[in-house]
Protein backbone atom coordinates (compact mmCIF):
# COMPACT_ATOMS: atom_id res chain seq x y z
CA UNK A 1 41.23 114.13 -71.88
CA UNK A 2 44.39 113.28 -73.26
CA UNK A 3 46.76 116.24 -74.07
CA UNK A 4 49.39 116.04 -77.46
CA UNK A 5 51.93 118.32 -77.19
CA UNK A 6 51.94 118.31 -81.19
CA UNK A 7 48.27 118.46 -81.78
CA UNK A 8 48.14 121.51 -79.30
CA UNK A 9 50.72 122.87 -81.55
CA UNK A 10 48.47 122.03 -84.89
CA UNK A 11 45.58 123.80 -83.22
CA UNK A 12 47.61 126.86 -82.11
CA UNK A 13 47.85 127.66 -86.08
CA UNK A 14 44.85 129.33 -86.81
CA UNK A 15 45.36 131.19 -83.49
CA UNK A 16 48.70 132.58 -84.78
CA UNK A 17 47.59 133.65 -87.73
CA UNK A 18 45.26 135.90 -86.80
CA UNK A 19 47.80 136.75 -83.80
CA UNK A 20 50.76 137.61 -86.43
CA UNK A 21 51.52 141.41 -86.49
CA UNK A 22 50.22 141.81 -90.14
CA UNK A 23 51.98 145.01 -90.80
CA UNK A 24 55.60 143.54 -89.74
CA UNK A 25 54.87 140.18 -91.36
CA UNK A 26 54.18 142.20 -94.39
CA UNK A 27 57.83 144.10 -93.85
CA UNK A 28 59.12 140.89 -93.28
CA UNK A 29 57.66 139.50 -96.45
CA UNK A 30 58.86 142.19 -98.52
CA UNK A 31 62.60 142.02 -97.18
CA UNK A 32 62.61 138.04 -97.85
CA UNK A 33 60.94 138.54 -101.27
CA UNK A 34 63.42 141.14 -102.22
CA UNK A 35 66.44 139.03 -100.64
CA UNK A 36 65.49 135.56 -102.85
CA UNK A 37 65.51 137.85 -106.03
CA UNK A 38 69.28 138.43 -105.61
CA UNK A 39 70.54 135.39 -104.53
CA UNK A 40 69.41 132.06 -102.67
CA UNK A 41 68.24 132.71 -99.31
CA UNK A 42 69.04 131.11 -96.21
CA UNK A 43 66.85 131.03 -93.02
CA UNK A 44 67.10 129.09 -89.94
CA UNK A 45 64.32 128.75 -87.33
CA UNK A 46 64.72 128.09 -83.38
CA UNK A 47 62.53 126.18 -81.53
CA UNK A 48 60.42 125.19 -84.55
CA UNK A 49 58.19 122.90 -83.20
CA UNK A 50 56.27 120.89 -85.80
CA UNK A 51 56.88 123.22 -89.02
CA UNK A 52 53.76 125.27 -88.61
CA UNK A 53 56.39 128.71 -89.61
CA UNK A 54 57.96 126.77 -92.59
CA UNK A 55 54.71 125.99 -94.01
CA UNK A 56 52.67 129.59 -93.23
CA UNK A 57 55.80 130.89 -95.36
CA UNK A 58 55.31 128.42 -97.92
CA UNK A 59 52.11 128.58 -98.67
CA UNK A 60 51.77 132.26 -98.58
CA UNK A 61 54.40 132.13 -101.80
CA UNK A 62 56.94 133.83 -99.37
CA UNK A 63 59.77 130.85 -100.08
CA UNK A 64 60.53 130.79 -103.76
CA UNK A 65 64.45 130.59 -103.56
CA UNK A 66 65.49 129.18 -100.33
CA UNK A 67 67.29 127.33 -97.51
CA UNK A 68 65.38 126.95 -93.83
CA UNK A 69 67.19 125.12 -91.07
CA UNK A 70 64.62 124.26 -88.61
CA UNK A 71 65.80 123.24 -85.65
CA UNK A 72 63.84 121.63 -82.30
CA UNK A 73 65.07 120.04 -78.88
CA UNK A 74 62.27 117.57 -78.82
CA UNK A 75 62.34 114.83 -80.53
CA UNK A 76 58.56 114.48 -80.92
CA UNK A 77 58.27 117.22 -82.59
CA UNK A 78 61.08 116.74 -85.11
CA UNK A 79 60.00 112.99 -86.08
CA UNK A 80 56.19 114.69 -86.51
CA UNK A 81 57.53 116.95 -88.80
CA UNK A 82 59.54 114.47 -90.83
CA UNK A 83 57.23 112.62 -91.48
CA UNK A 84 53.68 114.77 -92.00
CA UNK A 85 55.77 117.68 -93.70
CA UNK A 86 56.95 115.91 -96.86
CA UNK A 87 53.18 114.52 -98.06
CA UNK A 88 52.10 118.44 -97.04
CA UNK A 89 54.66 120.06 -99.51
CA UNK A 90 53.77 117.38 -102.06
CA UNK A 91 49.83 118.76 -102.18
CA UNK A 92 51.22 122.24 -102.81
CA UNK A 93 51.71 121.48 -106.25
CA UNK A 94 55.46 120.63 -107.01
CA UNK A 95 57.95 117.69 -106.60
CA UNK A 96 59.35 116.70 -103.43
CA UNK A 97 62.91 114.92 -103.19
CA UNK A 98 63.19 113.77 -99.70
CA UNK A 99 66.76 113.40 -97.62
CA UNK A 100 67.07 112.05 -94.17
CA UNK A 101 66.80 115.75 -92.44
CA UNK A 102 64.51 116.85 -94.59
CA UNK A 103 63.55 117.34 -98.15
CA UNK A 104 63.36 119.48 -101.39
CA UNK A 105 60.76 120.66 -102.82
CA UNK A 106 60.54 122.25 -106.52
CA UNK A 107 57.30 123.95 -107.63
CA UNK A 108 56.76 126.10 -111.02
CA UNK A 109 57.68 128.90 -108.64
CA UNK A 110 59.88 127.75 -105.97
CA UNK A 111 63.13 125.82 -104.92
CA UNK A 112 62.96 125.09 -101.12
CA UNK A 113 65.86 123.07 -99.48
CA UNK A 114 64.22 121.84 -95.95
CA UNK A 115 66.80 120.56 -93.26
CA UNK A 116 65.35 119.40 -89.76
CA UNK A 117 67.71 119.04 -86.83
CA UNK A 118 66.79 117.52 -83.06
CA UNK A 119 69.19 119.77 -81.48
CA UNK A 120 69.24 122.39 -79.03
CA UNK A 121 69.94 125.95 -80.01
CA UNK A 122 73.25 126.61 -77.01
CA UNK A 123 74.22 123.06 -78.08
CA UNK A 124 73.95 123.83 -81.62
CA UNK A 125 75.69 127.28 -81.98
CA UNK A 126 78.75 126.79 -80.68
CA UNK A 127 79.07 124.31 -83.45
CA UNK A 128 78.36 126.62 -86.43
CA UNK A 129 79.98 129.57 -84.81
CA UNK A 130 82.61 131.03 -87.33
CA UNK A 131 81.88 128.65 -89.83
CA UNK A 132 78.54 129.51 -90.82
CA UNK A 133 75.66 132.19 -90.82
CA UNK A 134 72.41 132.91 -92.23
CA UNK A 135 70.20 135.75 -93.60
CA UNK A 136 67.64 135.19 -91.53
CA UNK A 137 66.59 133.78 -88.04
CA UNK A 138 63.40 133.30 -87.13
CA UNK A 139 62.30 132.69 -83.45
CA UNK A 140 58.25 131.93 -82.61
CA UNK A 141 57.04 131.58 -79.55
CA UNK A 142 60.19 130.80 -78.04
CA UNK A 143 62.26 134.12 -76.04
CA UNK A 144 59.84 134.24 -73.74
CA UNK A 145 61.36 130.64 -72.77
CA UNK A 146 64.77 131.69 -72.58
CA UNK A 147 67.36 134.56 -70.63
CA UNK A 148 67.37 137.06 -73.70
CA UNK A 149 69.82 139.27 -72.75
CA UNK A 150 72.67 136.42 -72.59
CA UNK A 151 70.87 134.68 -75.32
CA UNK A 152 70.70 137.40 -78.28
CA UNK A 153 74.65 137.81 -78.65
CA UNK A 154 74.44 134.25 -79.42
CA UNK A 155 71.80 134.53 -82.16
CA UNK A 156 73.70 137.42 -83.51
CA UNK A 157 76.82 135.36 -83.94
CA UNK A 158 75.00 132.87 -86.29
CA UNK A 159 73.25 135.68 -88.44
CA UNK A 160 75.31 137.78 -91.22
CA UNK A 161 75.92 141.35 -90.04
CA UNK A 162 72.83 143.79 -91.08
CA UNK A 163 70.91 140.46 -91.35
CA UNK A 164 67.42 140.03 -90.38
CA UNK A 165 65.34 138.13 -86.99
CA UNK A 166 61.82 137.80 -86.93
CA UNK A 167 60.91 137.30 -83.50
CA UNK A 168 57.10 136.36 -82.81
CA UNK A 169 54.50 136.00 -80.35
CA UNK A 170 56.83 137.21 -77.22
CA UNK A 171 54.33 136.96 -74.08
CA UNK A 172 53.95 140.33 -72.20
CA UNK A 173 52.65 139.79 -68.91
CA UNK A 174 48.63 139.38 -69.69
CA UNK A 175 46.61 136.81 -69.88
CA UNK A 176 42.59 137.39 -69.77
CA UNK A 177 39.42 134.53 -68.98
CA UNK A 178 36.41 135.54 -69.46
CA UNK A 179 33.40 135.60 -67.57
CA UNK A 180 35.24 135.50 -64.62
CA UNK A 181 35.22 132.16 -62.29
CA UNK A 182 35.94 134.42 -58.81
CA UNK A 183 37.62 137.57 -59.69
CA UNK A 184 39.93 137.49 -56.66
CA UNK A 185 40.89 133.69 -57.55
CA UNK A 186 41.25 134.44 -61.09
CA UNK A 187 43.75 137.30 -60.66
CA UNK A 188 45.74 135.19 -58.06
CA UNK A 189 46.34 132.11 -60.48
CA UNK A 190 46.79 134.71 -63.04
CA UNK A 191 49.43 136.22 -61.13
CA UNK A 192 51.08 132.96 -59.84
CA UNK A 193 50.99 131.46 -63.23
CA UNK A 194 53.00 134.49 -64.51
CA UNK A 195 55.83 134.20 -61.53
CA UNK A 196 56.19 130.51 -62.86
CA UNK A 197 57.67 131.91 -65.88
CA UNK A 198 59.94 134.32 -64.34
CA UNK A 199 61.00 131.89 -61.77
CA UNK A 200 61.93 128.89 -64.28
CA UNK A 201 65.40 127.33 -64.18
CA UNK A 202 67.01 125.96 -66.73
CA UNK A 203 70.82 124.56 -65.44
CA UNK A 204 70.08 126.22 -62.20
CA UNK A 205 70.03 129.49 -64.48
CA UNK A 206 66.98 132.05 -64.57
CA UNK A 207 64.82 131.02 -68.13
CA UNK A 208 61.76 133.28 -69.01
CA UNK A 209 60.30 136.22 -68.54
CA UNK A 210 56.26 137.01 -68.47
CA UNK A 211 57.43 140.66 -69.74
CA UNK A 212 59.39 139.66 -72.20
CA UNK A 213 57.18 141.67 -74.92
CA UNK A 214 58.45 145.69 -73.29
CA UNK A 215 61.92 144.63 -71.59
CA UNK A 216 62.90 143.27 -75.78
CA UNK A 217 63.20 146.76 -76.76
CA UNK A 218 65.87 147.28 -73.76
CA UNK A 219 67.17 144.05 -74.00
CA UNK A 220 67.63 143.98 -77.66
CA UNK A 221 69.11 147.66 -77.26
CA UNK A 222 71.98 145.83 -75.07
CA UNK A 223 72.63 143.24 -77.92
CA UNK A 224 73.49 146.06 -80.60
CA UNK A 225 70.51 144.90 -82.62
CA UNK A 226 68.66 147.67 -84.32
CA UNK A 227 64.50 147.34 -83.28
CA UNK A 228 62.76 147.93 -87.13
CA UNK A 229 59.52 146.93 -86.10
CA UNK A 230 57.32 145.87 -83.23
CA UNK A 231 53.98 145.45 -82.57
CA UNK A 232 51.46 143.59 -80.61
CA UNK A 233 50.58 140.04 -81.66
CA UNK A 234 47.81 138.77 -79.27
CA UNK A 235 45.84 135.69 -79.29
CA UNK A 236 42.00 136.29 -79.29
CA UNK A 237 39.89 133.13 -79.03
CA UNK A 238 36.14 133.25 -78.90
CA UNK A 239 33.94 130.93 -80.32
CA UNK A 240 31.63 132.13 -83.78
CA UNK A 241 28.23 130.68 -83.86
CA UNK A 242 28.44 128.74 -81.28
CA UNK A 243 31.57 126.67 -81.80
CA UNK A 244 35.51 127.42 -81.88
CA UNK A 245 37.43 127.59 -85.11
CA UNK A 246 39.36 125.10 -86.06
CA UNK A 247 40.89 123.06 -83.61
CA UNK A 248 40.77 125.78 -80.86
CA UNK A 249 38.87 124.48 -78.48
CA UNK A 250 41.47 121.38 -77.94
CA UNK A 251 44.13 124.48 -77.91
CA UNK A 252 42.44 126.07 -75.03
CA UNK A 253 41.72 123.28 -73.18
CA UNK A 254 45.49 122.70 -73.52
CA UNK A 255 46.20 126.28 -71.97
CA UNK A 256 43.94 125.52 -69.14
CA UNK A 257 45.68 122.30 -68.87
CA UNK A 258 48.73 124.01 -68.80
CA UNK A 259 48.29 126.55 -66.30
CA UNK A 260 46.43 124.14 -63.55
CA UNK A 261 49.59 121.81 -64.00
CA UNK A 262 52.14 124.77 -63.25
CA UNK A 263 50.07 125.63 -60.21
CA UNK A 264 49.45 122.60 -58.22
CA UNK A 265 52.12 122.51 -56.02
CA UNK A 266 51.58 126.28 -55.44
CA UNK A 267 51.31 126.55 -51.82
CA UNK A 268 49.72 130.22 -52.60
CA UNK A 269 46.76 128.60 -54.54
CA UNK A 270 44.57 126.04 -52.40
CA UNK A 271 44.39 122.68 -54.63
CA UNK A 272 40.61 121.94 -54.21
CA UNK A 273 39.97 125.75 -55.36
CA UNK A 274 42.32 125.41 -58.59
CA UNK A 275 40.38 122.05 -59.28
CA UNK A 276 37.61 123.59 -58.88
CA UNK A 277 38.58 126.56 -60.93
CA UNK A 278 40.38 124.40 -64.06
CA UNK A 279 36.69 121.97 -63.79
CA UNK A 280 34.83 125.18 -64.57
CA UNK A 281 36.96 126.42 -67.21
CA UNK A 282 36.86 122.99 -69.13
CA UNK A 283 33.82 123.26 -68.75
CA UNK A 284 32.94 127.09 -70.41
CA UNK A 285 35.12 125.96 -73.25
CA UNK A 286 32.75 122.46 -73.71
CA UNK A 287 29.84 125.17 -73.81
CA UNK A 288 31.66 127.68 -76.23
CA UNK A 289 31.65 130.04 -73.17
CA UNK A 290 35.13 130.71 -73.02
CA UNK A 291 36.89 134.08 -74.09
CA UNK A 292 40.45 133.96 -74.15
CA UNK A 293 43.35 136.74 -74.70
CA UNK A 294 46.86 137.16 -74.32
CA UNK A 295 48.69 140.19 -75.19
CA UNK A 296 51.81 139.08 -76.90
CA UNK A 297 54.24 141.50 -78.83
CA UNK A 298 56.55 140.89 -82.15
CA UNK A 299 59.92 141.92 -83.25
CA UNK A 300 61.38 142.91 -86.65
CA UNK A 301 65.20 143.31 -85.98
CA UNK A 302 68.68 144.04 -87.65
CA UNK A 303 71.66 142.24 -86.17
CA UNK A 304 75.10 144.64 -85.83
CA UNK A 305 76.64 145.36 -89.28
CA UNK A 306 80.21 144.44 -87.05
């Protein structure tokens, strides 16, 4: 099989949106409906993949009067967006104007400035800093990837005082296949999986955390930000009927995909087992056999009012 980094991303939707905390998104909601009554809105989004935030908020109605920055470090991502985004937001009823980082789009209901940027976020901020904030950042998917507690001042310096971050689907430290393979081999790829996450580099610096979900609450403690909300966001995929939703079975296959490829230069994990282990997991998911969970926790926060 041959594995898309964007189409893994396309198939992770529905997974999301059952994931999404639906009492914080609803806070959420309310704050950003309240916020575009008043005046024009600005949000920016980190690490935003493909669009798949920019256009759950759209088509909920949640954008009506409104400026998201969406901003990505890979440039596959951004050039998918740019170009499957504009012919989306033209079937959701209104007129788009397109510009080269982006577009407009005006509905009956809605004004929606889109900018898309190839950048990445410590590259980008230091550029904006002082001369620019907004309302709102959004983060999804994405701390868990990242040193938190040197990278929230940061975010705070590009949001207003007393603004708003949404942070979403932070990974907490458990991930679940079911029926087992071997118990014992399961929990040890489990485990070693997880240290890959805590152990990644990023310029030599530490990059992750597989507990990011309960150390946020310390974490964003440290950062001055004020915690309004959290909750647990997990994935659950099992198939219905005897099939996946969607496109989840590609997304799962990804995950195993994923995992085996982070392990197999493990020296703790024998390579024929983890073959053999990865083989019989692509194989549950061909069957609609596999169950899969990972707890996952999200984040309604206020930055410092100084």
């Amino acid at each position: 099989m041959e594995y898309s980094f964007q189409r893994y991303l396309l198939a992770k939707r529905s997974v999301d949106d059952r994931a999404l905390n639906g009492r914080i998104w609803e806070q959420f909601s309310q704050i950003l409906q309240s916020a575009q009554q008043i005046q024009r809105a600005s949000l920016i989004e980190i690490g935003a993949g493909i669009g798949t935030m920019f256009q759950r908020l759209t088509s909920s109605g949640l954008l009506r009067n409104a400026e998201y920055t969406a901003l990505d470090s890979q440039s596959e991502n951004v050039h998918f967006a740019l170009e499957t985004l504009p012919g989306w937001a033209g079937n959701q009823g209104g007129m788009v104007k397109p510009h080269p980082a982006g577009f407009e789009l005006h509905t009956s209901h809605a004004k929606i400035d889109l900018i898309f940027e190839e950048t990445d976020i410590f590259q980008f901020i230091p550029t904006v800093r002082g001369r620019k904030t907004w309302d709102f950042l959004l983060a999804h998917a994405f701390l868990d990837l990242v040193n938190v507690l040197t990278t929230l001042p940061q975010l705070c310096s590009i949001v207003r005082p007393g603004g708003l971050m949404y942070f979403t689907i932070n990974f907490d430290g458990l991930t679940i296949f079911e029926p087992a393979f071997d118990p014992a081999l399961d929990e040890a790829i489990q485990a070693a999986y997880h240290r890959t996450m805590d152990e990644r580099l990023l310029e030599g610096k530490c990059s992750g955390n597989s507990r990011s979900g309960r150390r946020m609450f310390h974490w964003l403690q440290t950062a001055g930000c004020e915690t309004i909300e959290a909750g647990s966001s997990d994935w659950v995929v099992f198939p219905r009927n005897g099939k996946y939703p969607e496109d989840e079975g590609y997304f799962l296959h990804f995950i195993i995909h994923t995992v085996a490829e982070a392990l197999k230069n493990n020296s703790e994990i024998d390579p024929e087992r983890l073959a053999a282990w990865e083989s019989f997991r692509h194989r549950q998911i061909e069957q609609a056999e596999l169950v899969y969970i990972a707890h996952q926790m999200d984040f309604l926060v206020r930055t410092p009012l100084v």
